[in-house]
N, C-alpha and C. Protein backbone atom coordinates (compact mmCIF):
# COMPACT_ATOMS: atom_id res chain seq x y z
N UNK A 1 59.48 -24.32 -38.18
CA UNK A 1 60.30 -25.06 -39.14
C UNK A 1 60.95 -26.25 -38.44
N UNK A 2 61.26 -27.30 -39.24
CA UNK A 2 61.52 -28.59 -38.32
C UNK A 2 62.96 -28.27 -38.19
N UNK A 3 63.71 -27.87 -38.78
CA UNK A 3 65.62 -27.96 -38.50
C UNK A 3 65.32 -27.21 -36.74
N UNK A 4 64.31 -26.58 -36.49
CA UNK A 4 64.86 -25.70 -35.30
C UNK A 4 64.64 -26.66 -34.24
N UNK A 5 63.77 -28.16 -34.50
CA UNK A 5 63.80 -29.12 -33.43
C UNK A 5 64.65 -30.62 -33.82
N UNK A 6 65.35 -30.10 -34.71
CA UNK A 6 66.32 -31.21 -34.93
C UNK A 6 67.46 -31.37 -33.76
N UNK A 7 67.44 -32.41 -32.89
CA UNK A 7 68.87 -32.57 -31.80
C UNK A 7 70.11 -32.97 -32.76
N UNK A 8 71.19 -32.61 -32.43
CA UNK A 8 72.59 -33.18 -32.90
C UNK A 8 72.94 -33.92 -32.37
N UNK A 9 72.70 -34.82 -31.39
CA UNK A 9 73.59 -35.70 -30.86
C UNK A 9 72.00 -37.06 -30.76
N UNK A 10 72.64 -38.08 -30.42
CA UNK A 10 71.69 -39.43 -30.16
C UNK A 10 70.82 -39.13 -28.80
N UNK A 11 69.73 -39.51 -29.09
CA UNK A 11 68.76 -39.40 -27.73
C UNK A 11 67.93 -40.65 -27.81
N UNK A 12 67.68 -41.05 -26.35
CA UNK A 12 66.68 -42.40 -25.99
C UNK A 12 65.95 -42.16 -25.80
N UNK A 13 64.73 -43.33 -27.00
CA UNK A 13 63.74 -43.04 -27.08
C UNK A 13 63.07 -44.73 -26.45
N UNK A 14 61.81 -44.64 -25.48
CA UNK A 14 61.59 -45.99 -25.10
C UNK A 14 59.96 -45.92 -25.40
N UNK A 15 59.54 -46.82 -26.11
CA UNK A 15 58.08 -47.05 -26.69
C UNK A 15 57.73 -48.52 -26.43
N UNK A 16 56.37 -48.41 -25.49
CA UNK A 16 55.66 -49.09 -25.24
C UNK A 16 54.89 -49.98 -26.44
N UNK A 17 54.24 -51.14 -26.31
CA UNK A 17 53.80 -51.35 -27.54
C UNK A 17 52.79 -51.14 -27.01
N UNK A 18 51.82 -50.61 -28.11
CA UNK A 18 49.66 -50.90 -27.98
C UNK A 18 49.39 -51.72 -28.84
N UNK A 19 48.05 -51.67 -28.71
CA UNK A 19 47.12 -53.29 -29.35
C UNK A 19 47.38 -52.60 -31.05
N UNK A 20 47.93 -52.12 -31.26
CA UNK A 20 48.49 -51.49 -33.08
C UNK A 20 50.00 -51.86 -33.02
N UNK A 21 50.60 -52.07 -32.45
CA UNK A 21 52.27 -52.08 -32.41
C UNK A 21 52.89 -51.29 -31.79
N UNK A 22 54.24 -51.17 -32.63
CA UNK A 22 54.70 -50.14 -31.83
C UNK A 22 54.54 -48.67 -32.71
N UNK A 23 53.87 -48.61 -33.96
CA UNK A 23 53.62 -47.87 -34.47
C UNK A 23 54.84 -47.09 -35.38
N UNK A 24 55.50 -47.44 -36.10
CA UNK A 24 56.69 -46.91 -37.04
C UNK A 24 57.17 -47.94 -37.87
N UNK A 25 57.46 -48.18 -38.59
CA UNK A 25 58.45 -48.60 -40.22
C UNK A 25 59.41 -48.16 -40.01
N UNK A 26 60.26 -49.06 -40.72
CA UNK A 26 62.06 -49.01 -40.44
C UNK A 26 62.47 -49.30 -41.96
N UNK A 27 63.13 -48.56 -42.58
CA UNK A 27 63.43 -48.65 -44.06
C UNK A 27 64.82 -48.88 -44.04
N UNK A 28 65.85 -49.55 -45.04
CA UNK A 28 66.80 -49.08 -44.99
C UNK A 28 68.03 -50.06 -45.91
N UNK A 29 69.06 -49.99 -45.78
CA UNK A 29 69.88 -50.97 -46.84
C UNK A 29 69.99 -52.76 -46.33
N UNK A 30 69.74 -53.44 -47.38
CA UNK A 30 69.94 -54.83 -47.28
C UNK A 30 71.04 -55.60 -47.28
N UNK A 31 71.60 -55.24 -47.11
CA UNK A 31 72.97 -55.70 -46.64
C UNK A 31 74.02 -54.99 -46.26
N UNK A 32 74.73 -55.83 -45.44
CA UNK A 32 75.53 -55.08 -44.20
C UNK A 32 76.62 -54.45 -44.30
N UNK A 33 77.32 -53.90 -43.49
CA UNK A 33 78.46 -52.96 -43.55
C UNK A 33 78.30 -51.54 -44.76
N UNK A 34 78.93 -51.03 -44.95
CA UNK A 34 78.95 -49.97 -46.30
C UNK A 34 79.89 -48.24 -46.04
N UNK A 35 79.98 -47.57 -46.51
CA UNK A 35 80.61 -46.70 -46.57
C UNK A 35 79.75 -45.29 -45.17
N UNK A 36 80.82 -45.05 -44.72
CA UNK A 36 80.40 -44.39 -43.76
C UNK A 36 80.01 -43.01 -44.44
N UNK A 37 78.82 -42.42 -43.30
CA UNK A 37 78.04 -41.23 -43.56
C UNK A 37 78.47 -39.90 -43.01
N UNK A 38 78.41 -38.34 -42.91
CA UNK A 38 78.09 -37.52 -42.15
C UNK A 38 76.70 -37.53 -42.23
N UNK A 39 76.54 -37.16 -40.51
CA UNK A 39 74.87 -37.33 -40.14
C UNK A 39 75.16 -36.27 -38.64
N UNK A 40 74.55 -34.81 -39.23
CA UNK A 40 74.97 -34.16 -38.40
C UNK A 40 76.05 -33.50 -37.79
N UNK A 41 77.13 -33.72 -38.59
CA UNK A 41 78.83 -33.32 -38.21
C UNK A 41 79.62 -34.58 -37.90
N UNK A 42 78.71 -36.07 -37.78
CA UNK A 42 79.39 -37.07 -36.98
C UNK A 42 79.06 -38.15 -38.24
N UNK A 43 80.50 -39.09 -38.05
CA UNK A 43 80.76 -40.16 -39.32
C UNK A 43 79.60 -41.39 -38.34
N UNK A 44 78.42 -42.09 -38.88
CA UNK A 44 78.16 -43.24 -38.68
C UNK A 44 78.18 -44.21 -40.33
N UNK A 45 77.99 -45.62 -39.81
CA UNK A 45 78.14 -46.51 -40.69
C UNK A 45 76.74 -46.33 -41.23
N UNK A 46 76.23 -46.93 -42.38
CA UNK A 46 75.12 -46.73 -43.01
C UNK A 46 74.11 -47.02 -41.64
N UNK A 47 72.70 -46.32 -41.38
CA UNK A 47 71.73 -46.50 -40.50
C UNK A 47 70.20 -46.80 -41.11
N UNK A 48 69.61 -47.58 -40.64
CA UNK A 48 68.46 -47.91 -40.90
C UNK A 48 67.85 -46.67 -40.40
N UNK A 49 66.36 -46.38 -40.79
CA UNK A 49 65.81 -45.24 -39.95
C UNK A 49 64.23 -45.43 -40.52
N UNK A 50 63.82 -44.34 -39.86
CA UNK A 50 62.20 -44.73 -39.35
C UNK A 50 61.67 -43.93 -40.92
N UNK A 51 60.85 -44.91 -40.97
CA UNK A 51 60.45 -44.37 -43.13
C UNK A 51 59.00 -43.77 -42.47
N UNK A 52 58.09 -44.08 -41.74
CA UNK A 52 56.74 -43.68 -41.61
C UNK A 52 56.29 -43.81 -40.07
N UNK A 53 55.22 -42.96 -39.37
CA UNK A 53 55.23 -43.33 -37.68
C UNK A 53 53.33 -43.06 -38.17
N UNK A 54 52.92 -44.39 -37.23
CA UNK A 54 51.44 -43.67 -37.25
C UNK A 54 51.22 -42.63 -36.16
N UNK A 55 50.42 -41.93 -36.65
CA UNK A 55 49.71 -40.78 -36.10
C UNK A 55 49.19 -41.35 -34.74
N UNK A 56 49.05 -41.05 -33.57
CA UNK A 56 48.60 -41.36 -32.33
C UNK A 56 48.85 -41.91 -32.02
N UNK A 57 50.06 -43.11 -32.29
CA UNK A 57 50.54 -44.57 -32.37
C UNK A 57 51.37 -44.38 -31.38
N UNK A 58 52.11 -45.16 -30.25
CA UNK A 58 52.94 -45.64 -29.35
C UNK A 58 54.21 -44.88 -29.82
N UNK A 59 54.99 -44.99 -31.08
CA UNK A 59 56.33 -44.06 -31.35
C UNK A 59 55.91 -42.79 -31.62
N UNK A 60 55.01 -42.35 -32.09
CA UNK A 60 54.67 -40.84 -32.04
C UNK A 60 54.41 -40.77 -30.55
N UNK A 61 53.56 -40.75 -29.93
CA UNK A 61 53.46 -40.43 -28.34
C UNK A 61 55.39 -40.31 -27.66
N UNK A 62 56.35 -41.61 -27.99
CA UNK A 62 57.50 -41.75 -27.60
C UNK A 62 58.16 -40.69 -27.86
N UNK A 63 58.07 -39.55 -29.18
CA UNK A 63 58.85 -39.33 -29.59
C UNK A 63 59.43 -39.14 -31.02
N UNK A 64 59.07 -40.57 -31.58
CA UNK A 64 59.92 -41.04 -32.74
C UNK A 64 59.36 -40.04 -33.52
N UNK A 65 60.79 -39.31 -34.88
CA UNK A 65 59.58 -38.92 -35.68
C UNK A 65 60.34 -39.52 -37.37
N UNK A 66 59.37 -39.37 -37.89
CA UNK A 66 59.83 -39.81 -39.40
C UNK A 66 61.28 -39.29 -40.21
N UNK A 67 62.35 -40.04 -40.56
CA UNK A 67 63.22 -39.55 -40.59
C UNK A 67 64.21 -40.02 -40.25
N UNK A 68 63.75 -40.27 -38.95
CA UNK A 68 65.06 -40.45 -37.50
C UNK A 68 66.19 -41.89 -38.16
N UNK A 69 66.96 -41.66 -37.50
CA UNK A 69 68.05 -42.69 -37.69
C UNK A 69 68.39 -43.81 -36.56
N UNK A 70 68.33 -45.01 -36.59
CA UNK A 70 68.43 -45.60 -35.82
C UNK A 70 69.78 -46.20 -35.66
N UNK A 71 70.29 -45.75 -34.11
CA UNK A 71 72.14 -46.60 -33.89
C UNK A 71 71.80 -47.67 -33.18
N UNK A 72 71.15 -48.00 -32.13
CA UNK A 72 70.83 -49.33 -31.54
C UNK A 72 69.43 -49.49 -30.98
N UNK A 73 69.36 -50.65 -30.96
CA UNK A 73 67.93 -51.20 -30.36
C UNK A 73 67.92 -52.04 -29.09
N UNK A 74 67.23 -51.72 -27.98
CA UNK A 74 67.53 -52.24 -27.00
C UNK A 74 69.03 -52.38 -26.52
N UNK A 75 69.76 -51.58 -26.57
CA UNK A 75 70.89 -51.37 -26.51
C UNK A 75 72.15 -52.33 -27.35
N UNK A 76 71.65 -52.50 -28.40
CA UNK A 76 72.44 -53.55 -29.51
C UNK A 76 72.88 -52.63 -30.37
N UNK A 77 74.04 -52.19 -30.50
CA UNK A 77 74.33 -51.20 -31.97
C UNK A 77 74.04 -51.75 -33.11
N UNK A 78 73.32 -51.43 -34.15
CA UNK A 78 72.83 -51.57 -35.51
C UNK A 78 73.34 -51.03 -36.74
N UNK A 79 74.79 -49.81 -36.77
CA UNK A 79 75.25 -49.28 -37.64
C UNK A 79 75.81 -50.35 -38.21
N UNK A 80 75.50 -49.97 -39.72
CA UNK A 80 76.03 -51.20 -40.60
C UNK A 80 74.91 -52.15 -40.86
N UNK A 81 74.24 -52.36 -40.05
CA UNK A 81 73.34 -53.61 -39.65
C UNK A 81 72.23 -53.50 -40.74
N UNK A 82 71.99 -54.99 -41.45
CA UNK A 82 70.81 -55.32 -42.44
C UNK A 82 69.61 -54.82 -41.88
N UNK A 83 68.36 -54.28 -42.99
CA UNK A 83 67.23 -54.57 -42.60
C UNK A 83 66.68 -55.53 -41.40
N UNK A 84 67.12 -57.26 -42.20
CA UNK A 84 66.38 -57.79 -41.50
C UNK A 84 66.81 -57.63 -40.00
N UNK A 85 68.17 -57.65 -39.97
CA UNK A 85 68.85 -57.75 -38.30
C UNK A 85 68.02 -56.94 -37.45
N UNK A 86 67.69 -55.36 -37.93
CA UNK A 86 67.33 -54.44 -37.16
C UNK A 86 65.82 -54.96 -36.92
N UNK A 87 65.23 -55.42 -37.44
CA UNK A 87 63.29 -55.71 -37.49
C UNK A 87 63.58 -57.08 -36.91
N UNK A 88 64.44 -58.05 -37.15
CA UNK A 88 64.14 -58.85 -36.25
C UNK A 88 64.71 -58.91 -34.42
N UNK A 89 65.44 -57.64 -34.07
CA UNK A 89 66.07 -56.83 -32.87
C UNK A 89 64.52 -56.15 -32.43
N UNK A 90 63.76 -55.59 -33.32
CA UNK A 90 62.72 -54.94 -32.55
C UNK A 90 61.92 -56.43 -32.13
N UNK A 91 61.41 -57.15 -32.82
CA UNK A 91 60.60 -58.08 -32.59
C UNK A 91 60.56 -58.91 -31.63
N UNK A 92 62.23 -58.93 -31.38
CA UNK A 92 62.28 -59.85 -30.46
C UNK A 92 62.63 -59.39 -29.24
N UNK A 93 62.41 -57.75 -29.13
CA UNK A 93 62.34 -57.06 -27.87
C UNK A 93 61.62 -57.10 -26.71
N UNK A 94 60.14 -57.74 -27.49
CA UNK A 94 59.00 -58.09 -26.34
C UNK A 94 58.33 -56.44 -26.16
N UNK A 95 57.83 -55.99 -25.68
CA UNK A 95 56.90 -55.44 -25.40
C UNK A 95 56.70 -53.69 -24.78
N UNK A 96 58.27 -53.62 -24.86
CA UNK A 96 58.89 -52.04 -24.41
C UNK A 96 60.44 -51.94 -24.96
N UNK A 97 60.46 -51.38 -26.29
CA UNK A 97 61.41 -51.07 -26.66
C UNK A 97 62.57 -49.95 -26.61
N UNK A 98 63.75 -49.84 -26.23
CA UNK A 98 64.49 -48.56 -26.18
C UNK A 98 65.09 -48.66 -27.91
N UNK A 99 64.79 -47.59 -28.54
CA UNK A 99 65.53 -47.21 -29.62
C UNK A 99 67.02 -45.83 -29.08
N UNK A 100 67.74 -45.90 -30.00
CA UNK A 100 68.90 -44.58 -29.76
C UNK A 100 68.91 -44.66 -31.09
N UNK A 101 68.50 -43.12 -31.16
CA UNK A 101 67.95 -42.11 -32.78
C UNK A 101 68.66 -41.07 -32.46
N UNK A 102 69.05 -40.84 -33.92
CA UNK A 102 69.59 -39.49 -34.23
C UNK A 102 68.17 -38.81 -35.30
N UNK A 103 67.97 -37.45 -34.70
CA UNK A 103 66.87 -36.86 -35.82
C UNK A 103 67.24 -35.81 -36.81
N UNK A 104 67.47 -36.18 -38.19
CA UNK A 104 68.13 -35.11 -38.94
C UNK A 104 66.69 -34.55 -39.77
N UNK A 105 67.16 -33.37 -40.37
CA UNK A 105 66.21 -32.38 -41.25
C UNK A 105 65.59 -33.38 -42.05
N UNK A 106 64.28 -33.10 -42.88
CA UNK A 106 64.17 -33.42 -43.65
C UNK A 106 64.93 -33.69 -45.18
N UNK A 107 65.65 -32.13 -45.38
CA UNK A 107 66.65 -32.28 -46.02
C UNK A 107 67.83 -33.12 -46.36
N UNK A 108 68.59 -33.06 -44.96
CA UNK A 108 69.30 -34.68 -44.07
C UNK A 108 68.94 -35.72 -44.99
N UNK A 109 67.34 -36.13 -43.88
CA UNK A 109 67.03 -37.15 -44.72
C UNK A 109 66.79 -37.86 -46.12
N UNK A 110 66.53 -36.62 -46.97
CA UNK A 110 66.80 -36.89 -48.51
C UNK A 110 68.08 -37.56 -48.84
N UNK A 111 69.27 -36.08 -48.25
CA UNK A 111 71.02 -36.10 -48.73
C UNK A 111 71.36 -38.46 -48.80
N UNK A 112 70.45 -38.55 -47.24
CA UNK A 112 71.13 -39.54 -46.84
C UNK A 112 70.23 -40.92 -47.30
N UNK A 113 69.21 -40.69 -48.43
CA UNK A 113 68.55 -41.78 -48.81
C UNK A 113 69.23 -42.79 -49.55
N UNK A 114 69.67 -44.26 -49.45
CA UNK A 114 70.12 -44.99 -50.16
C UNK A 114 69.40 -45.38 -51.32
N UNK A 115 70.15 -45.72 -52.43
CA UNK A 115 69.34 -46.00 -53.70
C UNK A 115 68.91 -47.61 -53.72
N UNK A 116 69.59 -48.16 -52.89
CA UNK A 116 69.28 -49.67 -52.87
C UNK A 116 68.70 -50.23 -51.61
N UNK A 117 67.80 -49.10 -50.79
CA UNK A 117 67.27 -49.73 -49.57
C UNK A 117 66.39 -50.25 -49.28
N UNK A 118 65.74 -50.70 -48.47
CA UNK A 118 64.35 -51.47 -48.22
C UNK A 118 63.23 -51.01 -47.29
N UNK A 119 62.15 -51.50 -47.81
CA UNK A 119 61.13 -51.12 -47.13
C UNK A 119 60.53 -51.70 -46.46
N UNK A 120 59.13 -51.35 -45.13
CA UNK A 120 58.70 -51.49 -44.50
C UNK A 120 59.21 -52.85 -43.25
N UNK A 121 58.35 -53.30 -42.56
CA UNK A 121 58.24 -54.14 -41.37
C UNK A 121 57.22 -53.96 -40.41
């Protein structure tokens, strides 16, 4: 069952890119700031997070899994932070990215779906 490999606290995740990317989608609200969350027992500001990971892809090998919540990129905090801010933070990372993810249940991830968020990148 996945809750039994869910971590509670933030863990670093660092993904290489391959000739596919870095392999994951980042979904999440379009504009900034918003009402803070429980995510795990702990208040963050709204979080972008990973909507889809390809299969064999550079963030699956890393780690990443579908779900996850993203607090910073390359060590830039992102809570609160637009779509675009966060996708244009990976992009302009160059070629080995550190993400810091929180991984909640699937369940989690439903509770915490925004009705006005965005997709892909």
């Amino acid at each position: 069952m996945f809750n039994s490999t869910v971590e509670n606290g933030p863990r670093e995740v660092h993904i290489t890119k391959s000739d596919t990317g870095f392999g994951f989608n980042v979904r999440g609200q379009v504009s900034e700031g918003g009402q803070l969350r429980s995510i795990n027992g702990e208040l963050y500001a709204p979080l972008q997070h990973v909507s889809a990971v390809l299969a064999g892809g550079a963030a699956e090998k890393a780690g990443i899994r579908k779900g996850d919540r993203i607090l910073a990129v390359n060590n830039v905090n992102v809570e609160g932070a637009t779509h675009k801010q966060v996708v244009e933070l990976i992009k302009s990372g160059g070629d080995v990215l550190c993400l810091s993810v929180i991984s909640v249940s699937p369940e989690e991830a439903e509770r915490l779906e925004p009705p006005d968020d965005h997709a892909g990148y």
